[in-house]
PDB file of N, CA and C in Angstrom:
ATOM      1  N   UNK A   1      41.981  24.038 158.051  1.00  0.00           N
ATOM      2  CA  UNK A   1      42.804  25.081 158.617  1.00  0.00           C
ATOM      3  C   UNK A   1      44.166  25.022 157.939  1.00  0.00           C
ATOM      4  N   UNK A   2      44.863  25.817 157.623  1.00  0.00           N
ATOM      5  CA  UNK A   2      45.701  26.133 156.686  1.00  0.00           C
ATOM      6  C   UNK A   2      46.719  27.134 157.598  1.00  0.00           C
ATOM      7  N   UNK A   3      48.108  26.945 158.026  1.00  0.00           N
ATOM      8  CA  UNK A   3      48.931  27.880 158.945  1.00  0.00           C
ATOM      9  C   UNK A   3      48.693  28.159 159.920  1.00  0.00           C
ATOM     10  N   UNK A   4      47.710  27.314 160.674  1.00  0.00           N
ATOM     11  CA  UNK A   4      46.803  27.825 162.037  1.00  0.00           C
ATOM     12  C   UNK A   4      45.317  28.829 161.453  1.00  0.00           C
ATOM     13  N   UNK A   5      45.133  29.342 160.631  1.00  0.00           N
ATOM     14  CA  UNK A   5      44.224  30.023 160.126  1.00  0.00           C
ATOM     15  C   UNK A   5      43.189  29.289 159.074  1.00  0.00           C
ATOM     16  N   UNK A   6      42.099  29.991 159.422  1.00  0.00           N
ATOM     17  CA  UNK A   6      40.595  29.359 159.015  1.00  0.00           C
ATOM     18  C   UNK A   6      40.642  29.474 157.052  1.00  0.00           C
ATOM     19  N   UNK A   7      39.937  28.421 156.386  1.00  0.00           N
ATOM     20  CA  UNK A   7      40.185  29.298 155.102  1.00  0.00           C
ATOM     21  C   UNK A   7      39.099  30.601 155.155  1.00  0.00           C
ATOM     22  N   UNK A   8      39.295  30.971 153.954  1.00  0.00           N
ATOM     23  CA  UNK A   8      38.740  31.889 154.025  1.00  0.00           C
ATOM     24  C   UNK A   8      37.232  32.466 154.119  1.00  0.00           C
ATOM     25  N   UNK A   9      36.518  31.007 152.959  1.00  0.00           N
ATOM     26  CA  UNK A   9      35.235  30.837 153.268  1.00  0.00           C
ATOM     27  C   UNK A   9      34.486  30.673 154.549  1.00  0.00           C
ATOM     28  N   UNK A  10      35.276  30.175 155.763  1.00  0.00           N
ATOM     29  CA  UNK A  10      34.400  29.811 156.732  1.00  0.00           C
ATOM     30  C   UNK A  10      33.815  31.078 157.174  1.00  0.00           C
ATOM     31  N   UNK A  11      32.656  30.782 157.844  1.00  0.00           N
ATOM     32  CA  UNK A  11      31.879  32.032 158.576  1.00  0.00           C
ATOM     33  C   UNK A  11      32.653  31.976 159.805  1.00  0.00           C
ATOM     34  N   UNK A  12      32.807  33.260 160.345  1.00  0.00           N
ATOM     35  CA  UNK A  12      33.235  33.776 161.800  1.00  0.00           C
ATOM     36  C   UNK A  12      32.039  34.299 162.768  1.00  0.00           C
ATOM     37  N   UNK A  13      31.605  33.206 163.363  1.00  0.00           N
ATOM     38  CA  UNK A  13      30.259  34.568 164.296  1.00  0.00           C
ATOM     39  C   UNK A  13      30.843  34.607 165.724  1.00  0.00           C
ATOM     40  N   UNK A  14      29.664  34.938 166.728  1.00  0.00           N
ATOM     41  CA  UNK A  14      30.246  34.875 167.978  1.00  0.00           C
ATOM     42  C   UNK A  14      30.033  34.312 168.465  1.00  0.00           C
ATOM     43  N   UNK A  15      30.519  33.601 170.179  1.00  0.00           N
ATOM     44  CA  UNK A  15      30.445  32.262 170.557  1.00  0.00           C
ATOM     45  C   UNK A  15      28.812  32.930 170.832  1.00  0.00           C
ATOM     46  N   UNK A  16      28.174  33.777 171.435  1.00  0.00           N
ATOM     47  CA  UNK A  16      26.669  34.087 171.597  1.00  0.00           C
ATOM     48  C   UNK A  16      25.595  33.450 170.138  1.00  0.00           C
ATOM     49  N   UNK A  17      26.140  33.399 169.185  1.00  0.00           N
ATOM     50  CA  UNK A  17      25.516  32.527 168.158  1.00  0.00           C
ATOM     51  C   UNK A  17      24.909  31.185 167.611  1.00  0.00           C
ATOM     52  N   UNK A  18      25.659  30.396 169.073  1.00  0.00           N
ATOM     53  CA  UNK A  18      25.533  29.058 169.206  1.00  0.00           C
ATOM     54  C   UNK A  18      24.908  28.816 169.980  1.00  0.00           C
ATOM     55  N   UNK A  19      23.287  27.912 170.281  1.00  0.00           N
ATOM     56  CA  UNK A  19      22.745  27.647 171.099  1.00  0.00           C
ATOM     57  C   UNK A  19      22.694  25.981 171.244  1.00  0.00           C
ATOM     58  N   UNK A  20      23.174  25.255 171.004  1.00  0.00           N
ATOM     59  CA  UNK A  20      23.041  24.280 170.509  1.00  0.00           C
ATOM     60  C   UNK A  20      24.680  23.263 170.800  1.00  0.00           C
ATOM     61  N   UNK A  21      24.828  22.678 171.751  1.00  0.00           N
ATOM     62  CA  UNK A  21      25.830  21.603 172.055  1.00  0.00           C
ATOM     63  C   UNK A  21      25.899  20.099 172.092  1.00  0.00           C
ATOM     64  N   UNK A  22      27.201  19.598 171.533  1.00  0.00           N
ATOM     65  CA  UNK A  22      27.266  18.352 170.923  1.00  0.00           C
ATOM     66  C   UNK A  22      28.357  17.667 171.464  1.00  0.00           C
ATOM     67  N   UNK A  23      27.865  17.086 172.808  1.00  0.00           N
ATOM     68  CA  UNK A  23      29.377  16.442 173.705  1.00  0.00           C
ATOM     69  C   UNK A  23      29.713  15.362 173.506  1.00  0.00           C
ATOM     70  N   UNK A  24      30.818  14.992 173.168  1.00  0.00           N
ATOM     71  CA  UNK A  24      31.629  13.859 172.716  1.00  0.00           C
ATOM     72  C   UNK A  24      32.773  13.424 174.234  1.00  0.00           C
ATOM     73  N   UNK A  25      32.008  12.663 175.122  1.00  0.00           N
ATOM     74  CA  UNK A  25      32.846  12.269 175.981  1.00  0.00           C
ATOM     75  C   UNK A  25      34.037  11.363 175.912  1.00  0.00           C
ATOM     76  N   UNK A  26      33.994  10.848 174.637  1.00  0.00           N
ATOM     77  CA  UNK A  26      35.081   9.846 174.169  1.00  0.00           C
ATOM     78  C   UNK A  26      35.556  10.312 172.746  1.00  0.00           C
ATOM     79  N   UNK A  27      36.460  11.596 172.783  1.00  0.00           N
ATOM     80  CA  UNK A  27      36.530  12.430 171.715  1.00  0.00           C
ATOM     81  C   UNK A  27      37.344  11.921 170.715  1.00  0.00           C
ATOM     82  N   UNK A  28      38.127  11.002 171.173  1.00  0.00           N
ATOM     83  CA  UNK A  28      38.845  10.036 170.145  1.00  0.00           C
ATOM     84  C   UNK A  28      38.057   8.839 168.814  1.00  0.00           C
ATOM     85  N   UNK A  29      36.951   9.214 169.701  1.00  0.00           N
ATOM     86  CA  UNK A  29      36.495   8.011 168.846  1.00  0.00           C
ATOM     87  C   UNK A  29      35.357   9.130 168.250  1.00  0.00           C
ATOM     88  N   UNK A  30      34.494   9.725 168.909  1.00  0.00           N
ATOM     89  CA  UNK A  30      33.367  10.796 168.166  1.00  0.00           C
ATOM     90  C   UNK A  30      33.457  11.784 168.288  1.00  0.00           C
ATOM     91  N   UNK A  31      34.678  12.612 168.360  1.00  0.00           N
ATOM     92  CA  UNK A  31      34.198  14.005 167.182  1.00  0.00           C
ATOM     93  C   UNK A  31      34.792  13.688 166.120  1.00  0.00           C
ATOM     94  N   UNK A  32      35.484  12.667 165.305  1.00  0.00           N
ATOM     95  CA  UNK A  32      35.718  13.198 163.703  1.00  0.00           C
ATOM     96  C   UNK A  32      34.412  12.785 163.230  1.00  0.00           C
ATOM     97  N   UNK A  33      33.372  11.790 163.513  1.00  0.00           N
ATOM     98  CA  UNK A  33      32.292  11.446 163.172  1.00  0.00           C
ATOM     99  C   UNK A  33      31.420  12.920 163.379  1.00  0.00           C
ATOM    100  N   UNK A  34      31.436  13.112 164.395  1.00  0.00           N
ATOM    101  CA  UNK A  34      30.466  14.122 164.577  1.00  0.00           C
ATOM    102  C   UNK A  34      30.440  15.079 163.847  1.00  0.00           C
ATOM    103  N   UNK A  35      32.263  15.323 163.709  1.00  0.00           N
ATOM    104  CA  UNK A  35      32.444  16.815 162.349  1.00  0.00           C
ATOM    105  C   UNK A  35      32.622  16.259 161.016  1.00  0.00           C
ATOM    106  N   UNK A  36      31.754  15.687 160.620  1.00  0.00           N
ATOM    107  CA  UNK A  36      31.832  15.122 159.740  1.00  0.00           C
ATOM    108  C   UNK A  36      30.292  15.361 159.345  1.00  0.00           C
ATOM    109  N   UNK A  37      29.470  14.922 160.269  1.00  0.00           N
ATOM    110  CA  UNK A  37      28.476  15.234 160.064  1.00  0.00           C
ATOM    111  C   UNK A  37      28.072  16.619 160.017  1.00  0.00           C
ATOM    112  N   UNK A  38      28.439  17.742 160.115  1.00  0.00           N
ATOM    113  CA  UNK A  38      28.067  19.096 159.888  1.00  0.00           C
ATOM    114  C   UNK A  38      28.087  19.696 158.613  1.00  0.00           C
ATOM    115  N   UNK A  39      26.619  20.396 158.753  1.00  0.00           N
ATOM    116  CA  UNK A  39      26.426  20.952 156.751  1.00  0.00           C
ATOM    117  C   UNK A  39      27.548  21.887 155.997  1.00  0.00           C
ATOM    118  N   UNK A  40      28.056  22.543 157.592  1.00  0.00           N
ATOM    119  CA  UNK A  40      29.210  23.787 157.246  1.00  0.00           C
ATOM    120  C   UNK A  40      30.436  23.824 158.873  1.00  0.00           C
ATOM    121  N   UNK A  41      31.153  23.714 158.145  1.00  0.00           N
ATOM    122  CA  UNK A  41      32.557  23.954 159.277  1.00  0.00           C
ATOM    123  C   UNK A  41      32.552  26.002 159.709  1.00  0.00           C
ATOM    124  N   UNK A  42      32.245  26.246 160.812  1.00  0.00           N
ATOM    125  CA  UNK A  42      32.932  27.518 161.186  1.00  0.00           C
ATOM    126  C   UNK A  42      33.871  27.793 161.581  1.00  0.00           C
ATOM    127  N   UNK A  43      34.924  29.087 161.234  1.00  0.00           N
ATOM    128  CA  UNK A  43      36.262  29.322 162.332  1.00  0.00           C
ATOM    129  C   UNK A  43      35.384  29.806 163.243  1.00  0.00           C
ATOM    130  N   UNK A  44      36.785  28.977 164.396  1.00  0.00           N
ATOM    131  CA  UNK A  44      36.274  29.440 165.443  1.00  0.00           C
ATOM    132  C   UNK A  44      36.411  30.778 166.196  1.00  0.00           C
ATOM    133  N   UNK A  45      35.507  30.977 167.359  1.00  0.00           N
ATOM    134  CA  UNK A  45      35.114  32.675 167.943  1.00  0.00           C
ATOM    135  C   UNK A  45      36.620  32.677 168.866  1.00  0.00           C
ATOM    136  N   UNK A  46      36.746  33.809 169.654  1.00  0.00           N
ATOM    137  CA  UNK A  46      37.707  34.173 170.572  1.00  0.00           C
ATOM    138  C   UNK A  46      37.136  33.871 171.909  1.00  0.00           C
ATOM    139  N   UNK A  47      37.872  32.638 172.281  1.00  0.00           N
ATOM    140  CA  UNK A  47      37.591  32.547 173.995  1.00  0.00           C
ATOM    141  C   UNK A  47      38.753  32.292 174.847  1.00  0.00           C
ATOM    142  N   UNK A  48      38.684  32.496 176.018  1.00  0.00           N
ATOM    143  CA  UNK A  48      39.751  32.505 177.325  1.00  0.00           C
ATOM    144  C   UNK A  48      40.049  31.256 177.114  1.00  0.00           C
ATOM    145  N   UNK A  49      41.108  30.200 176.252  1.00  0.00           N
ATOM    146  CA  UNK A  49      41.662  29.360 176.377  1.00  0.00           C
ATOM    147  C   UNK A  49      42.584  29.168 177.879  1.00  0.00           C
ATOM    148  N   UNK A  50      42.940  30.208 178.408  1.00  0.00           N
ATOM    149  CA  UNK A  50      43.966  29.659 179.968  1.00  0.00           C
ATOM    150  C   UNK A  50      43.182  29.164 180.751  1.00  0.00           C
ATOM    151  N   UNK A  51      42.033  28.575 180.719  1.00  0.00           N
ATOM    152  CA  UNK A  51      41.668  27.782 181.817  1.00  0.00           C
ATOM    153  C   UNK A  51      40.457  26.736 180.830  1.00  0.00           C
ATOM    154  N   UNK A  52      40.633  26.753 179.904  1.00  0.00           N
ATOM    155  CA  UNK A  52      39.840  25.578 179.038  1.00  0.00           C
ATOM    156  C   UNK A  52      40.969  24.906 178.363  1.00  0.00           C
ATOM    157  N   UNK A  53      41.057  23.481 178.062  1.00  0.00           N
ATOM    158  CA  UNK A  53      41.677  22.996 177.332  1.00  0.00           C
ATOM    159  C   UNK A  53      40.959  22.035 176.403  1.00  0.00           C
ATOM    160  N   UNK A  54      39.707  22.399 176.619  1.00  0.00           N
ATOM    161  CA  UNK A  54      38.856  21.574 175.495  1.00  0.00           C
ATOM    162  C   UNK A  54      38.951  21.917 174.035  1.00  0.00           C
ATOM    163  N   UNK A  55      38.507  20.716 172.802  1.00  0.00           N
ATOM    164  CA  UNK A  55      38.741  20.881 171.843  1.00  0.00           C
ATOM    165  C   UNK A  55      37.180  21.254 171.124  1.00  0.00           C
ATOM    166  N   UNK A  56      37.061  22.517 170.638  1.00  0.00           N
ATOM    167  CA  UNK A  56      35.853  23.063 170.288  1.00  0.00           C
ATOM    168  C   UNK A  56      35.716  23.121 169.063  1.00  0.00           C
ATOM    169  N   UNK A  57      34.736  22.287 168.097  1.00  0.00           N
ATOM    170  CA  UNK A  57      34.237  22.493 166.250  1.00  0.00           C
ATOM    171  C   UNK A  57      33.073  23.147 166.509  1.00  0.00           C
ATOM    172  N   UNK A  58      33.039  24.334 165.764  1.00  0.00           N
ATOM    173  CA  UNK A  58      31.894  24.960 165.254  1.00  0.00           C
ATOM    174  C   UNK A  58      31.290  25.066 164.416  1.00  0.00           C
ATOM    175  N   UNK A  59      30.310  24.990 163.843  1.00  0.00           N
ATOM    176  CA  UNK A  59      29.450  24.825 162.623  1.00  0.00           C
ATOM    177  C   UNK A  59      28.456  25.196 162.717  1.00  0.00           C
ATOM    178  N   UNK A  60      27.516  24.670 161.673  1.00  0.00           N
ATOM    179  CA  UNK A  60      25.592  24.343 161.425  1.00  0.00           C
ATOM    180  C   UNK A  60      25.437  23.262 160.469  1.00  0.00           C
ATOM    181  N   UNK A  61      24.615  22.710 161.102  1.00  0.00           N
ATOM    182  CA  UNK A  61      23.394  21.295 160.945  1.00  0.00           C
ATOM    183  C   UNK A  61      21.913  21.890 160.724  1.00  0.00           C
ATOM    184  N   UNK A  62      21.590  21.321 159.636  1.00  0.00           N
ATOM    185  CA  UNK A  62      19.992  21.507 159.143  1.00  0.00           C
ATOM    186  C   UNK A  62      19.457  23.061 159.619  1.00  0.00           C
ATOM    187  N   UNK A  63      20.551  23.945 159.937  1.00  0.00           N
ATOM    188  CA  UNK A  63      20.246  25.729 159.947  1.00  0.00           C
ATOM    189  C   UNK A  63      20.339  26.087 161.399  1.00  0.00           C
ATOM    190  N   UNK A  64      20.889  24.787 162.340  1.00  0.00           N
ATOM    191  CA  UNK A  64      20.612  25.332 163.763  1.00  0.00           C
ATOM    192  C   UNK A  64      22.642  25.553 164.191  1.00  0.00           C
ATOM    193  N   UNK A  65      23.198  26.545 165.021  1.00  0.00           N
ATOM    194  CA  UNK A  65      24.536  26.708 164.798  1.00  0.00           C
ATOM    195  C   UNK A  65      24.780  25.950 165.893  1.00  0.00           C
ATOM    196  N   UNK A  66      25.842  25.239 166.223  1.00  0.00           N
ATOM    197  CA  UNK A  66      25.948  23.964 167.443  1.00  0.00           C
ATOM    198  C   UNK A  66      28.042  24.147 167.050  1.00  0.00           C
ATOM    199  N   UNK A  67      27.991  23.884 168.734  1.00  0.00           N
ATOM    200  CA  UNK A  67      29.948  23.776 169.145  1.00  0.00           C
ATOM    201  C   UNK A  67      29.679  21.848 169.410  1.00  0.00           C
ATOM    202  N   UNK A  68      30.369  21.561 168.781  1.00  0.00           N
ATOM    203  CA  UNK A  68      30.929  20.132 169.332  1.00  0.00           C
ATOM    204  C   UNK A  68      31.969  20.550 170.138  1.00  0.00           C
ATOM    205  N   UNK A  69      32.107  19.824 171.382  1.00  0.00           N
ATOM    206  CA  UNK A  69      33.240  19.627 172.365  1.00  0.00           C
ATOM    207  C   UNK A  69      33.626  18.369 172.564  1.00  0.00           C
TER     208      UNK A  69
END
């Protein structure tokens, strides 16, 4: 991410695109592992942040699209 903004390559889909979740209850220690492991980084979709304060990576793994939280 570059100025708050995605580069340019990443894909943009919608959060309806993702069937597939990857919870990291100890996010300090596993999500950089986890996003690390993904074939492709996505920017992320538009959601109601005022009542979420979770930290959401989007991507795809082996062709299936999955949010790490």
């Amino acid at each position: 991410m570059v100025n708050g903004k995605p580069p340019v390559d990443q894909k943009k889909l919608q959060r309806s695109d993702y069937h597939v979740a990857w919870i990291c209850p100890a996010a300090t220690v596993e999500l950089l592992p986890s996003r690390l492991m993904l074939d492709e980084e996505h920017a992320t979709p538009s959601y109601d942040t005022a009542y979420d304060d979770n930290v959401y990576i989007f991507g795809a793994m082996a062709g299936h699209n999955l949010v790490i939280a």
